[in-house]
Protein backbone atom coordinates (compact mmCIF):
# COMPACT_ATOMS: atom_id res chain seq x y z
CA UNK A 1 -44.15 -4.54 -33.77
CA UNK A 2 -42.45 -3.56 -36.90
CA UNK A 3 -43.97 -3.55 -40.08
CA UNK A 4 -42.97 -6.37 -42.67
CA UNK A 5 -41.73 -5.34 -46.06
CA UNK A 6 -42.36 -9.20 -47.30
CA UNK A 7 -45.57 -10.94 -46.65
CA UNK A 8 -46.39 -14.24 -48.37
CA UNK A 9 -49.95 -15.93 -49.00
CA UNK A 10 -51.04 -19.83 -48.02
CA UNK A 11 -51.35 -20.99 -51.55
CA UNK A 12 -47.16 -19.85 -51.87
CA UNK A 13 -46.64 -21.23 -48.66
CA UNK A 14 -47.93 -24.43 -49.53
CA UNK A 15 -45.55 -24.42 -52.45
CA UNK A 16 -42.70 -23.90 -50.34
CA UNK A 17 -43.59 -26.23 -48.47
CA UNK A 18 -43.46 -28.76 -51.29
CA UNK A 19 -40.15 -27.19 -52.67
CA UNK A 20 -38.37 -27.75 -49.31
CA UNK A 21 -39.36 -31.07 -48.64
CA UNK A 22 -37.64 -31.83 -52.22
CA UNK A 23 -34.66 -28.98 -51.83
CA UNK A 24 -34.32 -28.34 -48.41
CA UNK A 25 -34.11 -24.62 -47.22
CA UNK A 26 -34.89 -22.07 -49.75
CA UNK A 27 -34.07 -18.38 -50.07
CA UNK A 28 -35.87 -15.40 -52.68
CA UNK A 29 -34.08 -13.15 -55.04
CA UNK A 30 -35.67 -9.99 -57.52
CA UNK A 31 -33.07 -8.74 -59.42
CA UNK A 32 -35.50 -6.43 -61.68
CA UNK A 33 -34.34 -7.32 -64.62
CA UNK A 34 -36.63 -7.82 -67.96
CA UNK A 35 -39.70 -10.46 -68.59
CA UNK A 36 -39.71 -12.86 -65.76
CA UNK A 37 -36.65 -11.54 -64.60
CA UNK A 38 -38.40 -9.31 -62.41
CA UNK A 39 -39.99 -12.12 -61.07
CA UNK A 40 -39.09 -13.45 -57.04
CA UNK A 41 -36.78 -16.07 -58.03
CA UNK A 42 -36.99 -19.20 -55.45
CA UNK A 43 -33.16 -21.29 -55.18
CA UNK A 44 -32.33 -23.57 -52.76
CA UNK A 45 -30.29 -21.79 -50.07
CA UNK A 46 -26.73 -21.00 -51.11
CA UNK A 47 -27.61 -21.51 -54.76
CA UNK A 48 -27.85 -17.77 -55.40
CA UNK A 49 -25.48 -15.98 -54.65
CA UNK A 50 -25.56 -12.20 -53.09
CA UNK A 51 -23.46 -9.87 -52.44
CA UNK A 52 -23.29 -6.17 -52.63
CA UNK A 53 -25.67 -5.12 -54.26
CA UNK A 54 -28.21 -6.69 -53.34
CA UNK A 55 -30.27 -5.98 -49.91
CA UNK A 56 -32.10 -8.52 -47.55
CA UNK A 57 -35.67 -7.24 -47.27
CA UNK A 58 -36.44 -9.88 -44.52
CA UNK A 59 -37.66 -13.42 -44.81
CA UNK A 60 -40.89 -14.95 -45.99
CA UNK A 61 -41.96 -18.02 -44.07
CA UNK A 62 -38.20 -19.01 -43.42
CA UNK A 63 -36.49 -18.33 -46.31
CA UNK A 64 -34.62 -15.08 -46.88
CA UNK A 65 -35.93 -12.41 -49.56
CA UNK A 66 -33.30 -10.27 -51.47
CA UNK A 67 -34.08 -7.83 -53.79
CA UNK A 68 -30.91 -5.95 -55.97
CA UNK A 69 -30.42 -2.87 -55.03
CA UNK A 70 -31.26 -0.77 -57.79
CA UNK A 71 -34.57 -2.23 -57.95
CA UNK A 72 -35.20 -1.91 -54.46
CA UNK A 73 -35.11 1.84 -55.03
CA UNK A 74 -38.20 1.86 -56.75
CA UNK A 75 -40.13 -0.76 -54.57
CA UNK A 76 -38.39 0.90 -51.12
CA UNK A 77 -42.25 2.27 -50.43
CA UNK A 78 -44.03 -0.84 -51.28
CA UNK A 79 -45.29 -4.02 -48.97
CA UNK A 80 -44.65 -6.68 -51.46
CA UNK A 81 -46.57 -10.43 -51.12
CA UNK A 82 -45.21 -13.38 -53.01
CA UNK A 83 -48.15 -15.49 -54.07
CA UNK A 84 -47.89 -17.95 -56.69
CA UNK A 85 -49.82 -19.15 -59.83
CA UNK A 86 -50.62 -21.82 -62.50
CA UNK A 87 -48.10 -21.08 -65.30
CA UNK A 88 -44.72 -21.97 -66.44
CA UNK A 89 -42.50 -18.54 -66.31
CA UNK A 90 -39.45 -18.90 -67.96
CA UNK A 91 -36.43 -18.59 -65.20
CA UNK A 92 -34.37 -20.47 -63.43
CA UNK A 93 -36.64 -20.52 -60.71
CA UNK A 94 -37.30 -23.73 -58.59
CA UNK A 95 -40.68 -24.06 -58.64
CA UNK A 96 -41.11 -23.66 -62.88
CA UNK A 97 -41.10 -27.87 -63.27
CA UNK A 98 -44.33 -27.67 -60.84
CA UNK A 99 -46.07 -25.54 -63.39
CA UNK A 100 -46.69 -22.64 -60.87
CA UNK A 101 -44.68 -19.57 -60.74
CA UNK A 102 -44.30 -16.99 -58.00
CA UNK A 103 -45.02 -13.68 -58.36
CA UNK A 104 -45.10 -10.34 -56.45
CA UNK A 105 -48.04 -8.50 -55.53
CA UNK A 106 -47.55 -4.61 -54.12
CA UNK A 107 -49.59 -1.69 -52.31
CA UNK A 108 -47.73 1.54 -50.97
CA UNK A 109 -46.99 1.58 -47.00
CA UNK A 110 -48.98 4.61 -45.42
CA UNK A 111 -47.21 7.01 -43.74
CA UNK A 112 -47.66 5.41 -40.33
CA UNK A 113 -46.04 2.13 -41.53
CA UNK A 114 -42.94 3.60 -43.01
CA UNK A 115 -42.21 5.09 -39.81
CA UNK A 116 -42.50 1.57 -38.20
CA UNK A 117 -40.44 -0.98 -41.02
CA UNK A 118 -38.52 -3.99 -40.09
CA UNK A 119 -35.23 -3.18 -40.84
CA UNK A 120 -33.15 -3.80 -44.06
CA UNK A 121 -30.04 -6.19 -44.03
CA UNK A 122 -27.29 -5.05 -46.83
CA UNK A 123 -25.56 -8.49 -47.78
């Protein structure tokens, strides 16, 4: 089974689960810019929009997970997770009016799992 470049922990899940029931279907985007842009950024689906240069690194419980491209070259040997905490980031994220913010936690793949990756989807 291949390896997942995106995994996501219960406490975010929870908060997506809140967010849809208010939004509907969500979707993920790290663009890598500065401060909190470099922060997941949660939109309901079709709010965002990609294109080019940006690349699908899978989806997280549903929802699809971009990342732009440039940045994914330097997280291209990381697993990321998207958990969430207490805080108000300041983005255009969904989830700031809940006073919880998502966030990205990483550790390098081992050898073994970059041979095995889910693949990428270019948008």
């Amino acid at each position: 089974m291949p390896i997942k470049r995106v995994l996501i922990t219960d406490d975010a899940k929870k908060i997506m689960d809140d967010l849809r029931e208010k939004h509907g279907e969500l979707m993920f985007h790290q663009s890598g810019g500065c401060c909190d842009g470099s922060s997941p950024m949660c939109y309901k689906a079709g709010q965002f929009r990609v294109g080019k240069s940006d690349v699908k690194l899978g989806e997280v419980y549903g929802a699809p997970f971009y990342m732009a491209k440039d940045q994914f070259k330097y997280w291209q040997y990381m697993q990321l997770t998207l958990d969430v905490k207490e805080g108000r980031g300041s983005s255009f994220s969904i989830e700031i009016p809940m006073g919880v913010r998502f966030l990205i936690k990483s550790k390098m793949f081992t050898e073994k799992q970059l041979e095995n990756l889910e693949p990428l989807n270019a948008e």
